[in-house]
PDB file of N, CA and C in Angstrom:
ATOM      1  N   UNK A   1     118.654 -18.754 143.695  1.00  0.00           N
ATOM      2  CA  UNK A   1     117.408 -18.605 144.427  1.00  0.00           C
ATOM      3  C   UNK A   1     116.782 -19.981 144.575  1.00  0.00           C
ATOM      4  N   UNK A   2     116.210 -20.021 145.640  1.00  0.00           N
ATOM      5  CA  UNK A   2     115.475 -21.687 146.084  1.00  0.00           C
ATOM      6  C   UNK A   2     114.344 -21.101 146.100  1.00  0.00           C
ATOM      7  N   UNK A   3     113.332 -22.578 145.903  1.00  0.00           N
ATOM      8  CA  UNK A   3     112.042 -22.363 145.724  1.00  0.00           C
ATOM      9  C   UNK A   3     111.046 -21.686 146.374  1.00  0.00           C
ATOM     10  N   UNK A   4     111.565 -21.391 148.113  1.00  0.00           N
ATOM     11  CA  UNK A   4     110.648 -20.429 148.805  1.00  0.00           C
ATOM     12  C   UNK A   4     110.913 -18.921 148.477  1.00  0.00           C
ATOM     13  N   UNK A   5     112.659 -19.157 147.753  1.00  0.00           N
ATOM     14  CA  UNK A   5     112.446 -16.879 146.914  1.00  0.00           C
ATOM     15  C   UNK A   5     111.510 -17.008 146.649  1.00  0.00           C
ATOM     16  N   UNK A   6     111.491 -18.318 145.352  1.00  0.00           N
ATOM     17  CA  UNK A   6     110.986 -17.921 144.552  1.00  0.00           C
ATOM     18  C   UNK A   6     109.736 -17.715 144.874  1.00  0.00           C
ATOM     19  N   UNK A   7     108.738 -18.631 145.840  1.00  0.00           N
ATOM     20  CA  UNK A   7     107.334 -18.767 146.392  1.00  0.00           C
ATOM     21  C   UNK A   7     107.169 -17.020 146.785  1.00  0.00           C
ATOM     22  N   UNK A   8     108.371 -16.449 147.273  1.00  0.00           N
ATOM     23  CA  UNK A   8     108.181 -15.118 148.011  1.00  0.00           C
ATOM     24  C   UNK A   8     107.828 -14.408 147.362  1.00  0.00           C
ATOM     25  N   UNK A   9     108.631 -13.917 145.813  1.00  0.00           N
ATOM     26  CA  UNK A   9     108.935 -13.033 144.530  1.00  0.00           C
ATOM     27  C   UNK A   9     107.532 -12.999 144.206  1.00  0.00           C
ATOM     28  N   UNK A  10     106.649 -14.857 143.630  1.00  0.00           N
ATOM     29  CA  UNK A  10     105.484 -14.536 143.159  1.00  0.00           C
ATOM     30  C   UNK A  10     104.448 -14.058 144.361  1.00  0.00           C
ATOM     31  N   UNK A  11     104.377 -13.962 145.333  1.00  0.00           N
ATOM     32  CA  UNK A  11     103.321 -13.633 146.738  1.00  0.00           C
ATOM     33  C   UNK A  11     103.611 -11.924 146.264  1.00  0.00           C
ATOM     34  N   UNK A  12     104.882 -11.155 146.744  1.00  0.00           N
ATOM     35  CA  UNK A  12     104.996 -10.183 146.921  1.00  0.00           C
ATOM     36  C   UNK A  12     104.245  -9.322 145.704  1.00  0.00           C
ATOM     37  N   UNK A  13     104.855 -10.143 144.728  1.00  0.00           N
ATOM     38  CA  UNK A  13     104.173  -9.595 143.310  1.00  0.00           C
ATOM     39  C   UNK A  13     102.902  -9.529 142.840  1.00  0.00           C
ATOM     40  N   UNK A  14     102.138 -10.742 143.091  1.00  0.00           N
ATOM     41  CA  UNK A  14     100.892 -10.585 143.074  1.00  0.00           C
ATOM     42  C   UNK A  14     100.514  -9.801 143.891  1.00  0.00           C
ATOM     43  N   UNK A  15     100.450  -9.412 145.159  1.00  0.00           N
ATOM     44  CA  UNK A  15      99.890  -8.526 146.010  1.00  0.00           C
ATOM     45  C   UNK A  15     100.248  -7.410 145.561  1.00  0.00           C
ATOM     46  N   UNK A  16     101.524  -6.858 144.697  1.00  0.00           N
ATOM     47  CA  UNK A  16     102.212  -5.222 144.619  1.00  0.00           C
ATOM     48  C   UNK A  16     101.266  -4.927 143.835  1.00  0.00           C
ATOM     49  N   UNK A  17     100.534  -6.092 142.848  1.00  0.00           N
ATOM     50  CA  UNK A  17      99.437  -5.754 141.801  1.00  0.00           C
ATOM     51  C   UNK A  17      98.153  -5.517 141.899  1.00  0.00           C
ATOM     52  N   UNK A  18      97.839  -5.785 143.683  1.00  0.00           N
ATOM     53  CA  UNK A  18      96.286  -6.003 143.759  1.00  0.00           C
ATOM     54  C   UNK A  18      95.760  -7.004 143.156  1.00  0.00           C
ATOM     55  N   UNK A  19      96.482  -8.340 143.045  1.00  0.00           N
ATOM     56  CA  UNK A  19      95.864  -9.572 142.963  1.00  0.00           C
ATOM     57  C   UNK A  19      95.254 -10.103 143.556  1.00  0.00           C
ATOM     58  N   UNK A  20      94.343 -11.257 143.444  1.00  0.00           N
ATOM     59  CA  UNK A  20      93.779 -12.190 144.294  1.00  0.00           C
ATOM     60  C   UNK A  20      94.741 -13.545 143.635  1.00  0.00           C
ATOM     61  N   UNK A  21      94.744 -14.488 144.548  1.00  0.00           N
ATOM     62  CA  UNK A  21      95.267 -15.782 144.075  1.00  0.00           C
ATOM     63  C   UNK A  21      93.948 -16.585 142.983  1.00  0.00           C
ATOM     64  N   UNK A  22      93.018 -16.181 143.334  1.00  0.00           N
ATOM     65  CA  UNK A  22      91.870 -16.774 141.921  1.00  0.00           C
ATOM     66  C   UNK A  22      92.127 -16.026 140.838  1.00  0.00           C
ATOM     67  N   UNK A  23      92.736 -15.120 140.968  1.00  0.00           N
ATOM     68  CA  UNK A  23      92.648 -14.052 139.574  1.00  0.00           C
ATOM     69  C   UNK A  23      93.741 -14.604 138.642  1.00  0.00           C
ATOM     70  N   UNK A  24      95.247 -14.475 139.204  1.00  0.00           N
ATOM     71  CA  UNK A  24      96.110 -15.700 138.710  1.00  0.00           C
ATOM     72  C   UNK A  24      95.805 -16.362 138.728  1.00  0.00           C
ATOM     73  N   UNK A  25      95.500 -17.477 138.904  1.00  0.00           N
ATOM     74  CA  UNK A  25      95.462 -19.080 138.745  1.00  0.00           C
ATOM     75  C   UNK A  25      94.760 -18.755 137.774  1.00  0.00           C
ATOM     76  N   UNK A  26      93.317 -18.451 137.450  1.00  0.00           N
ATOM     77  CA  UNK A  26      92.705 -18.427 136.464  1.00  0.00           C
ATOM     78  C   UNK A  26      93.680 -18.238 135.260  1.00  0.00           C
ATOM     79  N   UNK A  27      94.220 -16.948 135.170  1.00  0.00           N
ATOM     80  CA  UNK A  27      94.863 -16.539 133.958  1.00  0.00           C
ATOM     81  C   UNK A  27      95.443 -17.379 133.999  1.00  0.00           C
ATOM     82  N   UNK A  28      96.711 -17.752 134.732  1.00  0.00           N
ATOM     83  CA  UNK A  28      97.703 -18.878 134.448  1.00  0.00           C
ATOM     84  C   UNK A  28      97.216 -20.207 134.073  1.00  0.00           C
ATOM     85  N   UNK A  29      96.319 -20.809 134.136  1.00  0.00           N
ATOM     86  CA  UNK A  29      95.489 -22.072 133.889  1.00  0.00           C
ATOM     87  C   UNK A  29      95.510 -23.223 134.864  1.00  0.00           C
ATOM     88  N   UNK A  30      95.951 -22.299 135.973  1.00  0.00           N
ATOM     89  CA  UNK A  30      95.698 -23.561 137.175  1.00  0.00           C
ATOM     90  C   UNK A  30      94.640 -23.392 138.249  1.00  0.00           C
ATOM     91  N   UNK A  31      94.836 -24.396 139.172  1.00  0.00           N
ATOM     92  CA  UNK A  31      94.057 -24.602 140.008  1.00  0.00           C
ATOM     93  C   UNK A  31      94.681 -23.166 141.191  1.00  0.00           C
ATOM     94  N   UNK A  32      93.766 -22.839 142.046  1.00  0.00           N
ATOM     95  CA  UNK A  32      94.020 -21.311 143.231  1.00  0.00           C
ATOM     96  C   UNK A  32      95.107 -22.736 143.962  1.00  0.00           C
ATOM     97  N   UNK A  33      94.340 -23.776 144.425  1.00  0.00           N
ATOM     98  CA  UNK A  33      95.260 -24.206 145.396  1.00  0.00           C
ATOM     99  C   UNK A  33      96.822 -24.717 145.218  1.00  0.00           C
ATOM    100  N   UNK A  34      96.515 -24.680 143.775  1.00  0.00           N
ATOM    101  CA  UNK A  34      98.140 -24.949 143.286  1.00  0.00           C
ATOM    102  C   UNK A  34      99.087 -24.161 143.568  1.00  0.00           C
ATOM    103  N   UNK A  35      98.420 -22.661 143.361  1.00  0.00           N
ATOM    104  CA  UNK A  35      99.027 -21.335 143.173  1.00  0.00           C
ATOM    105  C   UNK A  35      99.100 -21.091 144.879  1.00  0.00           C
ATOM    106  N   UNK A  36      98.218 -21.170 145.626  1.00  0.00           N
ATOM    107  CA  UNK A  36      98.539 -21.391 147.155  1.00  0.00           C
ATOM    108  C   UNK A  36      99.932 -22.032 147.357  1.00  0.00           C
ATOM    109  N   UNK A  37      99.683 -23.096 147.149  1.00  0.00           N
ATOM    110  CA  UNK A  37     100.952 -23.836 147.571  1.00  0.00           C
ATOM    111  C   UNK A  37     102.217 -23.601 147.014  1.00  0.00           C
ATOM    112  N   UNK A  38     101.822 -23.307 146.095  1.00  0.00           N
ATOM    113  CA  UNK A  38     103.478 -22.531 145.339  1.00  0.00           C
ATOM    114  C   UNK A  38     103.767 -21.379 146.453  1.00  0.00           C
ATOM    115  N   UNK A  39     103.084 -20.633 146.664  1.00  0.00           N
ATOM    116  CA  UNK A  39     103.538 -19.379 147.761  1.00  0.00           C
ATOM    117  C   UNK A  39     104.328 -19.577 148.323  1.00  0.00           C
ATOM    118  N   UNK A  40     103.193 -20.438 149.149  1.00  0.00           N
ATOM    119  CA  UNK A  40     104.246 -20.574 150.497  1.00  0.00           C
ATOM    120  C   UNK A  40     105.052 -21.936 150.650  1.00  0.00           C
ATOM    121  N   UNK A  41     105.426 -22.367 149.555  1.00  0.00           N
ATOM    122  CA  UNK A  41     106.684 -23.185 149.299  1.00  0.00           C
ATOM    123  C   UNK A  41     106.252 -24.545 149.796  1.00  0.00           C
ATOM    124  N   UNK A  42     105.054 -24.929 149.490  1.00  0.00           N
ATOM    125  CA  UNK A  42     104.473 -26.089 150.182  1.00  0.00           C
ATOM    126  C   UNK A  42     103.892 -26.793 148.936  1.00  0.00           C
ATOM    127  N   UNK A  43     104.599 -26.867 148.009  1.00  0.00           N
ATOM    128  CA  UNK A  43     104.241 -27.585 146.412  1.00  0.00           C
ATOM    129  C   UNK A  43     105.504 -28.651 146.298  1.00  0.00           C
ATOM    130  N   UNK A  44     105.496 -29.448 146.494  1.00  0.00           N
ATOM    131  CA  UNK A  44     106.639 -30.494 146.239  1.00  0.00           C
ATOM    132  C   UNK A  44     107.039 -30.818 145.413  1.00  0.00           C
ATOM    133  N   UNK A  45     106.283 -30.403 143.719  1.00  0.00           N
ATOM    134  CA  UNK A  45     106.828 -30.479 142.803  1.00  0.00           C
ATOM    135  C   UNK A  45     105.621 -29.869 141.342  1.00  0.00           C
ATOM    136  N   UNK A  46     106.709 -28.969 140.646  1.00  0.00           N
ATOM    137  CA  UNK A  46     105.363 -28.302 139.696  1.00  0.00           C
ATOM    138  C   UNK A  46     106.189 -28.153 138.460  1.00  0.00           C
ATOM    139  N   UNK A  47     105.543 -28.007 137.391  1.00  0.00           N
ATOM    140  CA  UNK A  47     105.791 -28.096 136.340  1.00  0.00           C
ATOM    141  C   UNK A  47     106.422 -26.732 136.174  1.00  0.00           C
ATOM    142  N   UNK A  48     107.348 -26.620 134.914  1.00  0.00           N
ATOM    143  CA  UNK A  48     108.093 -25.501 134.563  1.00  0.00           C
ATOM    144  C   UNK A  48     106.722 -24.535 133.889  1.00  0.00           C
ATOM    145  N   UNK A  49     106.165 -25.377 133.220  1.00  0.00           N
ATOM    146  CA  UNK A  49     105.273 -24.822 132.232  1.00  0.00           C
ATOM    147  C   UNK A  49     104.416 -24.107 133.251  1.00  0.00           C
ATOM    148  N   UNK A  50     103.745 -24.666 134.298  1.00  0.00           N
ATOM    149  CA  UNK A  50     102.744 -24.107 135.240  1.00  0.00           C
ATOM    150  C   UNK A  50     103.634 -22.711 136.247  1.00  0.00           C
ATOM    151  N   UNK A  51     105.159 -22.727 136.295  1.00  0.00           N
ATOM    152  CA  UNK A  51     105.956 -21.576 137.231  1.00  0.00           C
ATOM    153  C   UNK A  51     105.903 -20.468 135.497  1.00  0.00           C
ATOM    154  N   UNK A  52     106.280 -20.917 134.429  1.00  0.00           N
ATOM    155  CA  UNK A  52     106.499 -20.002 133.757  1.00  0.00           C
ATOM    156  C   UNK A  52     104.693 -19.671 133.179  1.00  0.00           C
ATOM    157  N   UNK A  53     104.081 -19.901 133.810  1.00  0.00           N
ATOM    158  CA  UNK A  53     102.529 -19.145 132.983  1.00  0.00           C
ATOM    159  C   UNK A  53     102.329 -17.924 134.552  1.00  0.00           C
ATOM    160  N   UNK A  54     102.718 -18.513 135.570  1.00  0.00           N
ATOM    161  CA  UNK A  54     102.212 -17.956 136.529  1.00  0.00           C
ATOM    162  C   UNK A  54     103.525 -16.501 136.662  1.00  0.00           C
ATOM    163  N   UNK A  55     104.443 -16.849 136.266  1.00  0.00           N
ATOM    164  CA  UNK A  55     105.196 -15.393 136.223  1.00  0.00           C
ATOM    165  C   UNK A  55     104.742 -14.586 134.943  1.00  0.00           C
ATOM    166  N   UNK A  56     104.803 -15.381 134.242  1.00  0.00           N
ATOM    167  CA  UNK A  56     103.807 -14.267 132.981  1.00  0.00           C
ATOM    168  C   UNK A  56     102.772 -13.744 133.284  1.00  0.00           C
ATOM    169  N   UNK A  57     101.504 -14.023 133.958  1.00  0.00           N
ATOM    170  CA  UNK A  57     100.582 -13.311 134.165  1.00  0.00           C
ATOM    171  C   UNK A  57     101.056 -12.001 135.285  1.00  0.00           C
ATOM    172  N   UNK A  58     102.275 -12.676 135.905  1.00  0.00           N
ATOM    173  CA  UNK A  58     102.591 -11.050 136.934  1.00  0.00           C
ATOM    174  C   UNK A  58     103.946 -10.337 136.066  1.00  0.00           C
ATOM    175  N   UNK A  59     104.158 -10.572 134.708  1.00  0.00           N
ATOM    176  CA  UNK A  59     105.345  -9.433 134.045  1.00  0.00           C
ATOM    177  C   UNK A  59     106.403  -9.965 134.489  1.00  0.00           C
ATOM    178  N   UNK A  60     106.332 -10.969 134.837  1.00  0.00           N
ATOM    179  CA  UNK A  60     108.527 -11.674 135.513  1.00  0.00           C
ATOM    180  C   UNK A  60     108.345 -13.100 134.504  1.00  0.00           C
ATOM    181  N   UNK A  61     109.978 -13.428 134.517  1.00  0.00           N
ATOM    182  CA  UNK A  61     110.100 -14.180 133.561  1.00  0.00           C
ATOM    183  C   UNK A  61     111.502 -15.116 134.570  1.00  0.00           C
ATOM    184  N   UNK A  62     111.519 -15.959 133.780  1.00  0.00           N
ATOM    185  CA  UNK A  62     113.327 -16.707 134.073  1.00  0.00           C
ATOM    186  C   UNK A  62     114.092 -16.434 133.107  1.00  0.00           C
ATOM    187  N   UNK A  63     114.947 -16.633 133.180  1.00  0.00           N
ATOM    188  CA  UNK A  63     116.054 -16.117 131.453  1.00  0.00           C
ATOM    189  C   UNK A  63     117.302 -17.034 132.228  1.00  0.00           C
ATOM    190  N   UNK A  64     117.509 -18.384 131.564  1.00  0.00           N
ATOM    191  CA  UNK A  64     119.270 -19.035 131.724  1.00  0.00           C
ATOM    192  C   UNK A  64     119.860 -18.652 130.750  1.00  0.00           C
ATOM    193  N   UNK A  65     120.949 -18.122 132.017  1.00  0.00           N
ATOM    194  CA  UNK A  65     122.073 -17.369 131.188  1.00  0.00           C
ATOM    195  C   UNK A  65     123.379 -17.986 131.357  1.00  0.00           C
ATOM    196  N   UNK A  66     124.903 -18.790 131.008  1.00  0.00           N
ATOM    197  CA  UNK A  66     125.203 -19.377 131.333  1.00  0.00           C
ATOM    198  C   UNK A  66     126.268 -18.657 131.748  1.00  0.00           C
ATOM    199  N   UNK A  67     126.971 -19.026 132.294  1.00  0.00           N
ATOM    200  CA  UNK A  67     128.309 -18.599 133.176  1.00  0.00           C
ATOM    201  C   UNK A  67     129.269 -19.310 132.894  1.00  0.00           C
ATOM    202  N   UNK A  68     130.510 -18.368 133.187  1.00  0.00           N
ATOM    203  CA  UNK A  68     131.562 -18.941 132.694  1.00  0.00           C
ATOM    204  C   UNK A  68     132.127 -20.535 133.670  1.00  0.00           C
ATOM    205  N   UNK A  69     131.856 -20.661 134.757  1.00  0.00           N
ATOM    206  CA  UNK A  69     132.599 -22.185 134.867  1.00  0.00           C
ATOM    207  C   UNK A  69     131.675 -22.917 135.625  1.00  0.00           C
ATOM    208  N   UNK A  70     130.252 -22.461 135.632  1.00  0.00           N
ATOM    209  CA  UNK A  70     129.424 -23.135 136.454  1.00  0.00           C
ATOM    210  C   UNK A  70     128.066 -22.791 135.817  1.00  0.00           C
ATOM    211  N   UNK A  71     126.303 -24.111 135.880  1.00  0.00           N
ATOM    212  CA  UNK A  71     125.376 -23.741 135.381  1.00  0.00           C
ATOM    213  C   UNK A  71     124.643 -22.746 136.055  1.00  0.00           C
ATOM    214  N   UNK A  72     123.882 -21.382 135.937  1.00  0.00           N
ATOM    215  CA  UNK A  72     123.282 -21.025 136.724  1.00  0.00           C
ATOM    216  C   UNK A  72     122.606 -21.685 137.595  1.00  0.00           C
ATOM    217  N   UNK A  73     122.418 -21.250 138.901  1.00  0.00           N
ATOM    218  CA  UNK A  73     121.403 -21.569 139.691  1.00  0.00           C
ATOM    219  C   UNK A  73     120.195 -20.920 139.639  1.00  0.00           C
ATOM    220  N   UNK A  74     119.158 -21.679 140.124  1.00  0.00           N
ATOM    221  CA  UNK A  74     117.929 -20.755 140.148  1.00  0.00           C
ATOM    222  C   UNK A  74     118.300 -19.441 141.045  1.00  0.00           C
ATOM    223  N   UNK A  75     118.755 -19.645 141.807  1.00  0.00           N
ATOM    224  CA  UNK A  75     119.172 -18.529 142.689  1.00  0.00           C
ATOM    225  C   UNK A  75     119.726 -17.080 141.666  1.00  0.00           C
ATOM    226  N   UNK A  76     120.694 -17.514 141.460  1.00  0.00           N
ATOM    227  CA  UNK A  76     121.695 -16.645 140.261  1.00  0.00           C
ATOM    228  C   UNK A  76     120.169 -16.093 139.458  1.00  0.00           C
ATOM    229  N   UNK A  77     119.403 -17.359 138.684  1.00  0.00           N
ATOM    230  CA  UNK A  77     118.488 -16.528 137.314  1.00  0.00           C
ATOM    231  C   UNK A  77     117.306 -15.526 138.460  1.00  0.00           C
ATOM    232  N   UNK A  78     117.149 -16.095 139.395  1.00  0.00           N
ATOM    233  CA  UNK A  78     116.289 -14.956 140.021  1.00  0.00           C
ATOM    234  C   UNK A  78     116.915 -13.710 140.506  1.00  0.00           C
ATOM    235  N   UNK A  79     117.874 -13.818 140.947  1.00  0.00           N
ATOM    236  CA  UNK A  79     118.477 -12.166 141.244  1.00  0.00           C
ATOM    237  C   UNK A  79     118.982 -11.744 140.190  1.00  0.00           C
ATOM    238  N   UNK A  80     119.010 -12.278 138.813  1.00  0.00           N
ATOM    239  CA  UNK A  80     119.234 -11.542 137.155  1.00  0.00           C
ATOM    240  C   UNK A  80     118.035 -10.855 137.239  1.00  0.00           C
ATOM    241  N   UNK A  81     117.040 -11.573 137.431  1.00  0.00           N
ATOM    242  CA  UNK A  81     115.369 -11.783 136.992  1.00  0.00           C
ATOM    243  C   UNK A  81     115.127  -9.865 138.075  1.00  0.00           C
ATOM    244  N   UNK A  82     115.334  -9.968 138.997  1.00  0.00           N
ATOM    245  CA  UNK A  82     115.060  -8.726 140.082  1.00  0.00           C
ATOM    246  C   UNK A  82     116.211  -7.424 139.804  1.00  0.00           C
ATOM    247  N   UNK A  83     117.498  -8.142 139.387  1.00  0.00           N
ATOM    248  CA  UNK A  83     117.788  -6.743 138.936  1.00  0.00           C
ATOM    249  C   UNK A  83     117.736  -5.579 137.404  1.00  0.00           C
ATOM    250  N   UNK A  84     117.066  -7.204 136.399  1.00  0.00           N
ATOM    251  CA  UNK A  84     116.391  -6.128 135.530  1.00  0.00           C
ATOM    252  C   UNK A  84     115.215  -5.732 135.803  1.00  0.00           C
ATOM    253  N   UNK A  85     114.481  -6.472 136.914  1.00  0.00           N
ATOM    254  CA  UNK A  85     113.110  -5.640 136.863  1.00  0.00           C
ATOM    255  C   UNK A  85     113.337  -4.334 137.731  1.00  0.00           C
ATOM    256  N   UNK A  86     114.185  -3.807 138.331  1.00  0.00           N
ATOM    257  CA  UNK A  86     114.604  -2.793 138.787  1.00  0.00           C
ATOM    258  C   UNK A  86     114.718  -1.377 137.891  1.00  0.00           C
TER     259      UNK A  86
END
């Protein structure tokens, strides 16, 4: 998964919850416009710590899992990530 899934996964999710983007950011400890720009894939570069607070406040996580002859991709840990939340 590349960074606009991923921008997609957290949009869709916050909204499936009846979020506002101030409501996350708050919990997560960032700024709304940070969390804006993460959306819609217009963040050029963000901390792990700031992607993993902001999936915690919506119940999703990352989990690297390694594979046999290659490192996961983000791609790979996000469609792990969607088919256990299934």
């Amino acid at each position: 998964m590349n960074l606009q899934a991923l921008a997609e996964l957290i949009r869709v999710t916050r909204k499936s919850k009846s979020l506002n983007q101030a409501q996350v950011a708050a919990w997560a400890g960032i700024n709304r416009t940070t969390l804006s720009k993460l959306e819609s894939g217009a963040l050029a570069e963000i901390g792990y710590a700031k992607v993993e607070r902001v999936l915690s406040v919506l119940g999703l996580s990352i989990e690297v899992v390694p594979t046999e002859s290659q490192r996961p991709t983000l791609d790979d840990l996000v469609a792990e990530q969607a088919r256990r939340s299934r």
